[in-house]
PDB file of N, CA and C in Angstrom:
ATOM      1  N   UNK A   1       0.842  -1.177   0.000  1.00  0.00           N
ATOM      2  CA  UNK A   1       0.000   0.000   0.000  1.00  0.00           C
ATOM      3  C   UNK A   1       0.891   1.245   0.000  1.00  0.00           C
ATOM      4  N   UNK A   2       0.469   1.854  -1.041  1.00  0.00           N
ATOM      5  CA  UNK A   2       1.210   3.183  -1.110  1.00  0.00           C
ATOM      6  C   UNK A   2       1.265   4.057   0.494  1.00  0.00           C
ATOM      7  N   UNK A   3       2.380   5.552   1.016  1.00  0.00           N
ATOM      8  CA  UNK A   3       2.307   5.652   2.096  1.00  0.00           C
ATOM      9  C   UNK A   3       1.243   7.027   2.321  1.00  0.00           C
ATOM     10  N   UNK A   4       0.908   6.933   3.436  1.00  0.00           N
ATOM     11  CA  UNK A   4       0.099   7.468   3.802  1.00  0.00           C
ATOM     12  C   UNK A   4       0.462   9.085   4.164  1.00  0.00           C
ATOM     13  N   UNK A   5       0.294   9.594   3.619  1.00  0.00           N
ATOM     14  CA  UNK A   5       0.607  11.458   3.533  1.00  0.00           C
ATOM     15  C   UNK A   5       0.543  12.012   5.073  1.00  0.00           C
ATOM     16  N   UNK A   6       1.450  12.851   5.652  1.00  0.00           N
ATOM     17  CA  UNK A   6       1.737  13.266   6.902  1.00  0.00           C
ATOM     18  C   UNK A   6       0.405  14.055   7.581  1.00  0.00           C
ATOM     19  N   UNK A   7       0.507  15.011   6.316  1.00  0.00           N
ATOM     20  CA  UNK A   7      -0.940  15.525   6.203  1.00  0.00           C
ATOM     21  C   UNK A   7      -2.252  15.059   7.278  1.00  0.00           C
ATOM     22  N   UNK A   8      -2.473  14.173   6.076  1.00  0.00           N
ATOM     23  CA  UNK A   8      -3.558  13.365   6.577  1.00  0.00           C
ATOM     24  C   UNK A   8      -4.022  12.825   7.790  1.00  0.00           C
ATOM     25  N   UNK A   9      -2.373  12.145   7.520  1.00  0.00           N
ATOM     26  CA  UNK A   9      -2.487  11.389   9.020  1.00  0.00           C
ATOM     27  C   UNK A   9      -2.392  12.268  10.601  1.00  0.00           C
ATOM     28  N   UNK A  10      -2.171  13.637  10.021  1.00  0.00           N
ATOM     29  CA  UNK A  10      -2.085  14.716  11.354  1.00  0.00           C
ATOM     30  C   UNK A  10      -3.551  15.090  11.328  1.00  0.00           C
ATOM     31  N   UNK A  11      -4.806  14.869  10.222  1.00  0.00           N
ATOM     32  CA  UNK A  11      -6.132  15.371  10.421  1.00  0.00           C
ATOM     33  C   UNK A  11      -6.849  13.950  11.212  1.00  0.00           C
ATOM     34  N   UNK A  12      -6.106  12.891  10.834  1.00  0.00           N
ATOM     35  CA  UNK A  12      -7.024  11.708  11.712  1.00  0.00           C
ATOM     36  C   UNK A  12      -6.491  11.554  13.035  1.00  0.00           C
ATOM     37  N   UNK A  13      -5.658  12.211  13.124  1.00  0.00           N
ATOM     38  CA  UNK A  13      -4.653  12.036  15.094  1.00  0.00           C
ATOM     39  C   UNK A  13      -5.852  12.962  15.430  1.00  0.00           C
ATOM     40  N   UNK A  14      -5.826  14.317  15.001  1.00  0.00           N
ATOM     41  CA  UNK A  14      -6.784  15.274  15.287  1.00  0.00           C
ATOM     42  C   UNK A  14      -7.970  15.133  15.564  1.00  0.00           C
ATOM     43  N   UNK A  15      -8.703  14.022  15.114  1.00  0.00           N
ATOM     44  CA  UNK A  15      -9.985  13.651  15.094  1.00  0.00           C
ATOM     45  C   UNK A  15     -10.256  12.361  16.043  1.00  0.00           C
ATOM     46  N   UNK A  16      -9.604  11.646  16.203  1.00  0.00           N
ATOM     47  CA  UNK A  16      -9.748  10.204  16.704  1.00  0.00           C
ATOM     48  C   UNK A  16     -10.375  10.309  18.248  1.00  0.00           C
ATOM     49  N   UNK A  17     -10.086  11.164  19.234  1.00  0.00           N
ATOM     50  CA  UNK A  17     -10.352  10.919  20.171  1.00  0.00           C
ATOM     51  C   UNK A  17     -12.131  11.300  20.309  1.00  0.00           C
ATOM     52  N   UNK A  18     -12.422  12.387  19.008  1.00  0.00           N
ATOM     53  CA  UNK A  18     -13.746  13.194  19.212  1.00  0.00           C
ATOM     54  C   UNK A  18     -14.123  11.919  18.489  1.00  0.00           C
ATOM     55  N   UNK A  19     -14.058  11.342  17.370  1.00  0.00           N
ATOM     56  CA  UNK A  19     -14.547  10.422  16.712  1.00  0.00           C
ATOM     57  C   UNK A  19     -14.919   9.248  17.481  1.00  0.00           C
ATOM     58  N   UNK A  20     -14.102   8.909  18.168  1.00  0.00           N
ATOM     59  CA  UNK A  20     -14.239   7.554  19.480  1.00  0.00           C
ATOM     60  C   UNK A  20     -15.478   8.268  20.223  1.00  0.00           C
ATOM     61  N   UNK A  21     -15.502   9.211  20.870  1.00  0.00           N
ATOM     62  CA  UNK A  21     -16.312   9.798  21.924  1.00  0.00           C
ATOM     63  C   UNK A  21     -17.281   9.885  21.273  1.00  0.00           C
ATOM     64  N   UNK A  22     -17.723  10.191  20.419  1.00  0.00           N
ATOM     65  CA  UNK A  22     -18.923  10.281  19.497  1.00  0.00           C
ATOM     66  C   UNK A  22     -19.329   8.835  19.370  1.00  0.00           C
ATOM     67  N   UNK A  23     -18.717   7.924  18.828  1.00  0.00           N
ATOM     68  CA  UNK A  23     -18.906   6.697  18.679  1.00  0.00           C
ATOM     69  C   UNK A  23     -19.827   5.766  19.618  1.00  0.00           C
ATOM     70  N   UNK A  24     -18.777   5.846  20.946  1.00  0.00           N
ATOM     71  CA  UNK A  24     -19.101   5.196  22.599  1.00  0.00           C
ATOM     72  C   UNK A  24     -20.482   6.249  22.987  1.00  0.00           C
ATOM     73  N   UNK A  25     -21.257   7.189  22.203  1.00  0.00           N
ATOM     74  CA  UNK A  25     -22.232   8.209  22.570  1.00  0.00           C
ATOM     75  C   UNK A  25     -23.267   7.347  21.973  1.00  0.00           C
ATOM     76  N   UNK A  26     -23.218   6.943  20.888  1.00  0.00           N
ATOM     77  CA  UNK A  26     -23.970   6.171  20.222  1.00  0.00           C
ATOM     78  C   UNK A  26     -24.113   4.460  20.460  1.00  0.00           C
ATOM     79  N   UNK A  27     -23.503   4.235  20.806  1.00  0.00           N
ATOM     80  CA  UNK A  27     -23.885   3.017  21.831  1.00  0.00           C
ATOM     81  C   UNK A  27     -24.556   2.996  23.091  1.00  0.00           C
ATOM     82  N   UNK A  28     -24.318   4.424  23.678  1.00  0.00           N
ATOM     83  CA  UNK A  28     -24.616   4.477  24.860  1.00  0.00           C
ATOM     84  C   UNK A  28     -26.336   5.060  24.609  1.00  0.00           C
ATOM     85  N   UNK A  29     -27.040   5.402  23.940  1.00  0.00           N
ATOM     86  CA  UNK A  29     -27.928   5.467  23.365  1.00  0.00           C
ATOM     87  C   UNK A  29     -28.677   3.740  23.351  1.00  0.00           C
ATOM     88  N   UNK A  30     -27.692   3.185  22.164  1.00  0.00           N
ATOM     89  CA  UNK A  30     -28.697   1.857  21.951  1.00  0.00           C
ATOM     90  C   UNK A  30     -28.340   1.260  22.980  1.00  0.00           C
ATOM     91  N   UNK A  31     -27.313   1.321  24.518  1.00  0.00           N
ATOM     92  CA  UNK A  31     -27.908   0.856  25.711  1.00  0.00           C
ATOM     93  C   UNK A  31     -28.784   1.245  26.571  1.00  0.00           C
ATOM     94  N   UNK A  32     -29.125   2.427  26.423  1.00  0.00           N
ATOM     95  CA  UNK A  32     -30.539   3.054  26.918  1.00  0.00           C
ATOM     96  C   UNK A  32     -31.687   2.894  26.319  1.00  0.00           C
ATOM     97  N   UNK A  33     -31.916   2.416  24.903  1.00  0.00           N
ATOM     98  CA  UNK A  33     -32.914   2.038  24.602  1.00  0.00           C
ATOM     99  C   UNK A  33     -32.913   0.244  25.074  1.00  0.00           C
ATOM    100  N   UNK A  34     -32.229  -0.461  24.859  1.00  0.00           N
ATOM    101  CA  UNK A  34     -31.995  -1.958  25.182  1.00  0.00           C
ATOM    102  C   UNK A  34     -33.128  -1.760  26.884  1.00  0.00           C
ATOM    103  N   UNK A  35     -32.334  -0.854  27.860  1.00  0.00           N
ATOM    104  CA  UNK A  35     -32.272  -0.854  28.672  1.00  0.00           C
ATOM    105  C   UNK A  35     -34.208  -0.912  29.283  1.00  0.00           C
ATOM    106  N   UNK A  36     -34.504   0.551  28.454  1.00  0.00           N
ATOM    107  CA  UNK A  36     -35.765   0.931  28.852  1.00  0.00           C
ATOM    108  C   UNK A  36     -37.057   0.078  28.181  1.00  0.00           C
ATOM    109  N   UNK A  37     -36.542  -1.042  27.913  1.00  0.00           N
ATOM    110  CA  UNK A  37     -37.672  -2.150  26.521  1.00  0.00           C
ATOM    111  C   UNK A  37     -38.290  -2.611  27.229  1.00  0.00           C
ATOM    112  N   UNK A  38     -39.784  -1.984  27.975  1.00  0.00           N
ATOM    113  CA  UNK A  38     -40.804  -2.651  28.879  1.00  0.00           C
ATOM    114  C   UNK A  38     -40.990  -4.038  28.409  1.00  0.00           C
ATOM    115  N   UNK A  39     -41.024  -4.454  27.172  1.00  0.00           N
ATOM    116  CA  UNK A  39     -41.435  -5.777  26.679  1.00  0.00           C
ATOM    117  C   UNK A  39     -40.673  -6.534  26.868  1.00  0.00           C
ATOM    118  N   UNK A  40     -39.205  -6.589  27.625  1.00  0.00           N
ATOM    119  CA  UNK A  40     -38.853  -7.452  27.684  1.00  0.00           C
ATOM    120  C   UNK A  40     -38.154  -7.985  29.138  1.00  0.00           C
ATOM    121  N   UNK A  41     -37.907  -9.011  29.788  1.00  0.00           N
ATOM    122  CA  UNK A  41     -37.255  -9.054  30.997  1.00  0.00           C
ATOM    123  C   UNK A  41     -36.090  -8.855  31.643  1.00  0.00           C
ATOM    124  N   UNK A  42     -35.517  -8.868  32.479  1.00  0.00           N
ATOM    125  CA  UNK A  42     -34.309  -8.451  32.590  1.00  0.00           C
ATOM    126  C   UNK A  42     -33.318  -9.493  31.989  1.00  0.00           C
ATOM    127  N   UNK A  43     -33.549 -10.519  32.010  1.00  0.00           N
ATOM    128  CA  UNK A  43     -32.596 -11.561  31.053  1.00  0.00           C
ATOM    129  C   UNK A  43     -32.422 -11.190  29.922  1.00  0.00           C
ATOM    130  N   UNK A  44     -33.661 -11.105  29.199  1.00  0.00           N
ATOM    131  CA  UNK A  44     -33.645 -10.570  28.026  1.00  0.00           C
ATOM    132  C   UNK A  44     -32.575  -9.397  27.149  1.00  0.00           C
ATOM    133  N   UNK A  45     -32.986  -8.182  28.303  1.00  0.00           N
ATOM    134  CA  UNK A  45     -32.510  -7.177  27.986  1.00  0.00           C
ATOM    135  C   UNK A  45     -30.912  -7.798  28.354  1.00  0.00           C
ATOM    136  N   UNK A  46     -30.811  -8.182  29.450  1.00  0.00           N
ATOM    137  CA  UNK A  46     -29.031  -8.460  29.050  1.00  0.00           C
ATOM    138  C   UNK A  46     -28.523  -9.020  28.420  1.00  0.00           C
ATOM    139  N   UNK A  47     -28.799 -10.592  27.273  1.00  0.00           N
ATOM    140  CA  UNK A  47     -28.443 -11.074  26.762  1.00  0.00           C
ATOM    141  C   UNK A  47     -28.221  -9.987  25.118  1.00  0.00           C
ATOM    142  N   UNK A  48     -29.454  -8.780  25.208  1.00  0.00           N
ATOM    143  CA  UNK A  48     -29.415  -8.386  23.875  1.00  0.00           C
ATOM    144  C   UNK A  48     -28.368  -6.971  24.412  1.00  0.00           C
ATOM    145  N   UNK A  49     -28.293  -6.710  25.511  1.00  0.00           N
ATOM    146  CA  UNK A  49     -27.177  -5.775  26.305  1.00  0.00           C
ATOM    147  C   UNK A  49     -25.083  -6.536  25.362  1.00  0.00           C
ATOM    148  N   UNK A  50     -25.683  -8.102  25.628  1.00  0.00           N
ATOM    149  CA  UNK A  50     -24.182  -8.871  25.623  1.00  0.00           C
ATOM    150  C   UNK A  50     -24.447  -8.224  23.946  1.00  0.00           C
ATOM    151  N   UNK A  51     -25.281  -8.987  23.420  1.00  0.00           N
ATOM    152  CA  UNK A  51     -24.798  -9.274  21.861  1.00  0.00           C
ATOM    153  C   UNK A  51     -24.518  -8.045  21.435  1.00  0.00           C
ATOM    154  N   UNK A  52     -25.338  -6.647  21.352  1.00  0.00           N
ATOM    155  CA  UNK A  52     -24.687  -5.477  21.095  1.00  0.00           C
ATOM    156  C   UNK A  52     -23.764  -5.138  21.443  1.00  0.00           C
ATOM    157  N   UNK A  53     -23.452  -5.309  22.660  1.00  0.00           N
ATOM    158  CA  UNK A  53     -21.755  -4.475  23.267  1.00  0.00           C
ATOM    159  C   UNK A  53     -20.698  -5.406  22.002  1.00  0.00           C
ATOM    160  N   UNK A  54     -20.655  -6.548  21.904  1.00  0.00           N
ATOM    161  CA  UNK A  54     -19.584  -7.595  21.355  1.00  0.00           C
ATOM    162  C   UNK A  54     -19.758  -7.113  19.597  1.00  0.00           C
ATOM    163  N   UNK A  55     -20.973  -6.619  19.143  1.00  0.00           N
ATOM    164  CA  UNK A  55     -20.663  -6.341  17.712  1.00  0.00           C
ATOM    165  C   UNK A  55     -20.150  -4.593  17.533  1.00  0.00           C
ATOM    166  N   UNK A  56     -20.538  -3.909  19.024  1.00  0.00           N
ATOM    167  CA  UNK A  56     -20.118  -2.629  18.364  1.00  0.00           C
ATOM    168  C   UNK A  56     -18.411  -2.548  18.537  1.00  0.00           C
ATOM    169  N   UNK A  57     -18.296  -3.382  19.852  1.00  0.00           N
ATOM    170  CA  UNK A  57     -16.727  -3.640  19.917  1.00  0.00           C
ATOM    171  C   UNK A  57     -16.056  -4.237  18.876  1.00  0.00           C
ATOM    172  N   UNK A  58     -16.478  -4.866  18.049  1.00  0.00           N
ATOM    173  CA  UNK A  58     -15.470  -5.486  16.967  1.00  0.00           C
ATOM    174  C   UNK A  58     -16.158  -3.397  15.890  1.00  0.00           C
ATOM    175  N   UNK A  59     -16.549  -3.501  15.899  1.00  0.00           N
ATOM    176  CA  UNK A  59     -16.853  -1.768  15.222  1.00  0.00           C
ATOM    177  C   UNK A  59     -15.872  -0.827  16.247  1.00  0.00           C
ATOM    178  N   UNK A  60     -15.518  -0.739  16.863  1.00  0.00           N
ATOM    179  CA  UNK A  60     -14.510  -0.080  17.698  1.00  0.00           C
ATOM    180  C   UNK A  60     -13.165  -0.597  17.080  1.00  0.00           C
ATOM    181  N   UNK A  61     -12.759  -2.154  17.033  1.00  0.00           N
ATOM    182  CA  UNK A  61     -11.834  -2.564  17.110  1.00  0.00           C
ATOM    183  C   UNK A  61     -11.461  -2.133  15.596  1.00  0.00           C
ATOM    184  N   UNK A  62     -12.344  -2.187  14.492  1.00  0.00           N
ATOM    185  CA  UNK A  62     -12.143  -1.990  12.928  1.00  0.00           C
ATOM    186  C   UNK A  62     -11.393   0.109  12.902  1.00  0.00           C
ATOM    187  N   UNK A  63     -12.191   0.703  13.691  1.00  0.00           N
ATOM    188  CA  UNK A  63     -12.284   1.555  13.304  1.00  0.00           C
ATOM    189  C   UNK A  63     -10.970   2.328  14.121  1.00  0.00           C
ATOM    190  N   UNK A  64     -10.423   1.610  15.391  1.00  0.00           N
ATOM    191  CA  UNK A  64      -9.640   2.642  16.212  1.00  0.00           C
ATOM    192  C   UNK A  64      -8.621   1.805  16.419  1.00  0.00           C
ATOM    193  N   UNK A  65      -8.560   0.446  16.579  1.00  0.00           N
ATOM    194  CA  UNK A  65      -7.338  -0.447  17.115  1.00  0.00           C
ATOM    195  C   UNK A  65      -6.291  -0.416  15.925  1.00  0.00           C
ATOM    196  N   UNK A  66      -4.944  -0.860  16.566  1.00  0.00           N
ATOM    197  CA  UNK A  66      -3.898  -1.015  16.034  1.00  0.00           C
ATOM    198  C   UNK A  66      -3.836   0.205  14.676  1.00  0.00           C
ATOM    199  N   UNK A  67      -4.203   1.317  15.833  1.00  0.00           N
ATOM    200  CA  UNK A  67      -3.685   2.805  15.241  1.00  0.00           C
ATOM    201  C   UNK A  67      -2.565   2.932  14.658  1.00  0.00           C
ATOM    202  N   UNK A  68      -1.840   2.587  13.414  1.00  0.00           N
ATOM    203  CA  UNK A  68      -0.260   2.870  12.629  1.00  0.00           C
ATOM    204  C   UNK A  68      -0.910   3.523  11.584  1.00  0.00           C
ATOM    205  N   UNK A  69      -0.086   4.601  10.726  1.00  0.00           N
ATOM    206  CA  UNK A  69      -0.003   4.686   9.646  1.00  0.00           C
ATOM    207  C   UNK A  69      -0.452   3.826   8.197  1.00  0.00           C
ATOM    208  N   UNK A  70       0.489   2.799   8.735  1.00  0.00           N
ATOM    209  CA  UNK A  70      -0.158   1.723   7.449  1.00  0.00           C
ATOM    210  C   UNK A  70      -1.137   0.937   7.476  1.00  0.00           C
ATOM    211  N   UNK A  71      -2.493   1.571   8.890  1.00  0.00           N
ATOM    212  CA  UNK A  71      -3.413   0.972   8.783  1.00  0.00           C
ATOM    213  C   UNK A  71      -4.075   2.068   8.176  1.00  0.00           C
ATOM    214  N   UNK A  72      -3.958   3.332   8.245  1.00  0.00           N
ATOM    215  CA  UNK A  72      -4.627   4.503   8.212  1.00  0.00           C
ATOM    216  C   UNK A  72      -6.069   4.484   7.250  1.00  0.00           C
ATOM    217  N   UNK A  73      -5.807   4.231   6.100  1.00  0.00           N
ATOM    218  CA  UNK A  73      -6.755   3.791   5.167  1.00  0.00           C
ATOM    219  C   UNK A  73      -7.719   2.793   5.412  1.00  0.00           C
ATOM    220  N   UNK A  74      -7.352   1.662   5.953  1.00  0.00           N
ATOM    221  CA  UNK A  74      -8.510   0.922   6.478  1.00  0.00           C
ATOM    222  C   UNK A  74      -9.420   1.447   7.588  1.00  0.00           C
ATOM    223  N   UNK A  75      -9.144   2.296   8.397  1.00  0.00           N
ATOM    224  CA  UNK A  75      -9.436   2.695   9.573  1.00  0.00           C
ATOM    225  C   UNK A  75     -10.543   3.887   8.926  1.00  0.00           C
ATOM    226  N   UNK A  76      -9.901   5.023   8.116  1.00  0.00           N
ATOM    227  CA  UNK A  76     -10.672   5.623   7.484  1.00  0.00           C
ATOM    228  C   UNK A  76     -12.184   4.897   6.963  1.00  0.00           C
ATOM    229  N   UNK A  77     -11.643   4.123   6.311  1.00  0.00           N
ATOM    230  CA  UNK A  77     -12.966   3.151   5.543  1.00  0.00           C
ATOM    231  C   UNK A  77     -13.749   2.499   5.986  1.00  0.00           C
ATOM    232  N   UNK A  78     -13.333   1.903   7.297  1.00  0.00           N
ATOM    233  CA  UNK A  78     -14.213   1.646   8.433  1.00  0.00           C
ATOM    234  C   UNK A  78     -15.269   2.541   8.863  1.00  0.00           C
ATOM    235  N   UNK A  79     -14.184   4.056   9.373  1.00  0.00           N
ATOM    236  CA  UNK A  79     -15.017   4.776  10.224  1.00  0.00           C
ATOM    237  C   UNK A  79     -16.246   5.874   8.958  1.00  0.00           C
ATOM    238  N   UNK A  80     -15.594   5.684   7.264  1.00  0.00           N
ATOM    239  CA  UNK A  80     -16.934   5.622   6.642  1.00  0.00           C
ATOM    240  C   UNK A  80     -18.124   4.933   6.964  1.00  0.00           C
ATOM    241  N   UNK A  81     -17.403   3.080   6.330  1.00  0.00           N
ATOM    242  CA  UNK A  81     -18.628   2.317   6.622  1.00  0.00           C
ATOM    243  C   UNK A  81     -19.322   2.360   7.871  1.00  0.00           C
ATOM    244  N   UNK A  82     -19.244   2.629   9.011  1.00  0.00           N
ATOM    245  CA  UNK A  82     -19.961   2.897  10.231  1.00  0.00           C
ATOM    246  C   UNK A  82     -20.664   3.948  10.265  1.00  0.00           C
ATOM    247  N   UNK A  83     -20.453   5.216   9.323  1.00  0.00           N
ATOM    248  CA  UNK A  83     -20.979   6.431   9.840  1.00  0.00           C
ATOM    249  C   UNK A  83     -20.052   7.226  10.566  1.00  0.00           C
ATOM    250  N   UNK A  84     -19.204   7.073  10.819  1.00  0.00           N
ATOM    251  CA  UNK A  84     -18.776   8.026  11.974  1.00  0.00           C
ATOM    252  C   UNK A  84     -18.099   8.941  11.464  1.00  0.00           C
ATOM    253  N   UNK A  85     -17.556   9.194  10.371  1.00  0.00           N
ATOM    254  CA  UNK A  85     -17.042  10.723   9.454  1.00  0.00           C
ATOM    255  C   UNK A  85     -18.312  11.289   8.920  1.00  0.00           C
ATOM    256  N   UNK A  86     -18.042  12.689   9.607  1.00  0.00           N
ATOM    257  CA  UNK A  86     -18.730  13.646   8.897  1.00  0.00           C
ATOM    258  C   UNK A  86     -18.312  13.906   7.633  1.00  0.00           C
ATOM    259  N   UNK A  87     -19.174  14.414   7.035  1.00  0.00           N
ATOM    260  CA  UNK A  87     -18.731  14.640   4.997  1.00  0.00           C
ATOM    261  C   UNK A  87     -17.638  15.683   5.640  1.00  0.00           C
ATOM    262  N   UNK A  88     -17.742  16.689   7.129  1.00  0.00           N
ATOM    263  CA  UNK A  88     -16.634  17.969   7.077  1.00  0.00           C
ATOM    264  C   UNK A  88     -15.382  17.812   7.201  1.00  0.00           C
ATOM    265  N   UNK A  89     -15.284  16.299   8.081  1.00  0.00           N
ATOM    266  CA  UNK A  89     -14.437  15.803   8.533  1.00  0.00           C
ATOM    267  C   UNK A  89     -13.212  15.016   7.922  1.00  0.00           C
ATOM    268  N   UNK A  90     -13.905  14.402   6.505  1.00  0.00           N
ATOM    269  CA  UNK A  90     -13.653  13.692   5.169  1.00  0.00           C
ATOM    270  C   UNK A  90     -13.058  14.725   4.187  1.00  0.00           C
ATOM    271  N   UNK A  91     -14.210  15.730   4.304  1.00  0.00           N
ATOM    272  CA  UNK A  91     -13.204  16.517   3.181  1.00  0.00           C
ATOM    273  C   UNK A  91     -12.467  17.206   3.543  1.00  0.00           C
ATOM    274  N   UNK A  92     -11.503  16.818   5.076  1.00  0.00           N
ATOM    275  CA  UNK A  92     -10.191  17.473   5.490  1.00  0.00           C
ATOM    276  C   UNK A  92      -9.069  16.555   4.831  1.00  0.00           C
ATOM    277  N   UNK A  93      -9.326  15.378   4.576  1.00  0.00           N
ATOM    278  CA  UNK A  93      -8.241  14.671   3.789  1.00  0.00           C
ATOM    279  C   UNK A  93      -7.883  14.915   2.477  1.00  0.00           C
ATOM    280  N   UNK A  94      -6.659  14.275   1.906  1.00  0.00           N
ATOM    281  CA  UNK A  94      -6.614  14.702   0.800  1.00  0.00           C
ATOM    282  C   UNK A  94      -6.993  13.800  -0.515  1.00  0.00           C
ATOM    283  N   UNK A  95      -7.504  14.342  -1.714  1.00  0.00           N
ATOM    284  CA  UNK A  95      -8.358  13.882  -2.730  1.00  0.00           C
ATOM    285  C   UNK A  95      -7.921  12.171  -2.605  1.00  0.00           C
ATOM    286  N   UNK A  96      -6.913  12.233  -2.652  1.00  0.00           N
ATOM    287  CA  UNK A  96      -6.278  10.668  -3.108  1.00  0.00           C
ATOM    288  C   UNK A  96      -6.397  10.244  -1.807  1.00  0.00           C
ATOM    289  N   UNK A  97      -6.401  10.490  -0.727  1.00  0.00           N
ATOM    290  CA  UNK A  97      -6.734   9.976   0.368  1.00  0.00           C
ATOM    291  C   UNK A  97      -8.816   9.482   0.599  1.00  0.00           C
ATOM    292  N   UNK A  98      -9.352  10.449   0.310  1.00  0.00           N
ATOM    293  CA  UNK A  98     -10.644  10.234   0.358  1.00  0.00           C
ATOM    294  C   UNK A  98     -11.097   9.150  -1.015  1.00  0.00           C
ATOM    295  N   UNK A  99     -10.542   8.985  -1.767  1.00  0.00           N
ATOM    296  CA  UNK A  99     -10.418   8.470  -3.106  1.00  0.00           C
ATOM    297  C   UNK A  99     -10.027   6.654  -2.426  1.00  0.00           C
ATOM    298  N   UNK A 100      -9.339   6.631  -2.104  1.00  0.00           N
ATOM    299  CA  UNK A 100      -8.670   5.052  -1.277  1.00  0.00           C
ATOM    300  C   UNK A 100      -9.598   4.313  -0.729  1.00  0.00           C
ATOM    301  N   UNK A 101      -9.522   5.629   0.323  1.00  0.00           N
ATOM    302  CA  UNK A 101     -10.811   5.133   1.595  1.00  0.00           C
ATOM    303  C   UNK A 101     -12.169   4.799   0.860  1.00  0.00           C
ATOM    304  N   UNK A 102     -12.917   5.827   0.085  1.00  0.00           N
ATOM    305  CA  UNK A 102     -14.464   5.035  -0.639  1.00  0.00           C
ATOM    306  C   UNK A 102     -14.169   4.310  -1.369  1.00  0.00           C
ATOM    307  N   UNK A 103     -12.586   3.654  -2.133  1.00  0.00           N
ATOM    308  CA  UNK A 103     -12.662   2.808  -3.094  1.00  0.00           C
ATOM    309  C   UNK A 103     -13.053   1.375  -2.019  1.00  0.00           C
ATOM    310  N   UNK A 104     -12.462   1.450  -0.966  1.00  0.00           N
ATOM    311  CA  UNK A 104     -12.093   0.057  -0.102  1.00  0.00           C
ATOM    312  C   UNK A 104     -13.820   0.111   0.267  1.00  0.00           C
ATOM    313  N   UNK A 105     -14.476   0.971   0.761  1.00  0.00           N
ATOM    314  CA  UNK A 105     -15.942   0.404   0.992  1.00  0.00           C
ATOM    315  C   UNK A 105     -17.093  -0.188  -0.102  1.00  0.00           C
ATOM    316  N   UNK A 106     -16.440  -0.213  -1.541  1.00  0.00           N
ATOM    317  CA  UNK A 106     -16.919  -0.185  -2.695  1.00  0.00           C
ATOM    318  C   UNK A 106     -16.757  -1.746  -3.233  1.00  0.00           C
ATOM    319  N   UNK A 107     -15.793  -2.294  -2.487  1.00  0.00           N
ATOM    320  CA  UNK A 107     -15.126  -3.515  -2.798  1.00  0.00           C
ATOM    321  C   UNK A 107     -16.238  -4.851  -2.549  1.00  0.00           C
TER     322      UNK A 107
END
């Protein structure tokens, strides 16, 4: 993989921690709805408590773990496919950078 522009990679250092926090905001949401589901019992709600926490964590793990450079692009394309870049946030990268990242969600 071609290398990843300094640039860039100084707008996603910049962003990562608001991007995470935003992220863990939105889970914390679909555990308050899990939470408040009159229809269902408390077993219930925790077993569907387990299965969400374990798929948004592998969505954590795609989008923020094993932070290097030469993951940079996948990480980007992740935190497309999830939602979690704003279009303002995206078009801080550069063309060939935003160009990579939607090619890999296209695949």
């Amino acid at each position: 993989m071609r290398d990843f522009p300094e640039k860039d990679w100084k707008v996603l250092r910049k962003h990562k921690d608001h991007l995470l926090n935003e992220f863990c905001g939105t889970v914390f949401e679909k555990i308050e709805k899990i939470k408040s589901d009159k229809n269902k019992s408390n077993h219930e709600k925790y077993l569907a408590l387990w299965k969400m926490i374990k798929i948004e964590d592998k969505k954590i793990g795609t989008m923020f773990d094993d932070w290097r450079r030469s993951q940079a692009i996948m990480r980007i394309a992740s935190m497309l496919f999830h939602g979690v870049l704003t279009k303002e946030i995206f078009s801080e990268f550069s063309e060939d950078t935003q160009k990579r990242a939607s090619n890999l969600i296209e695949l």
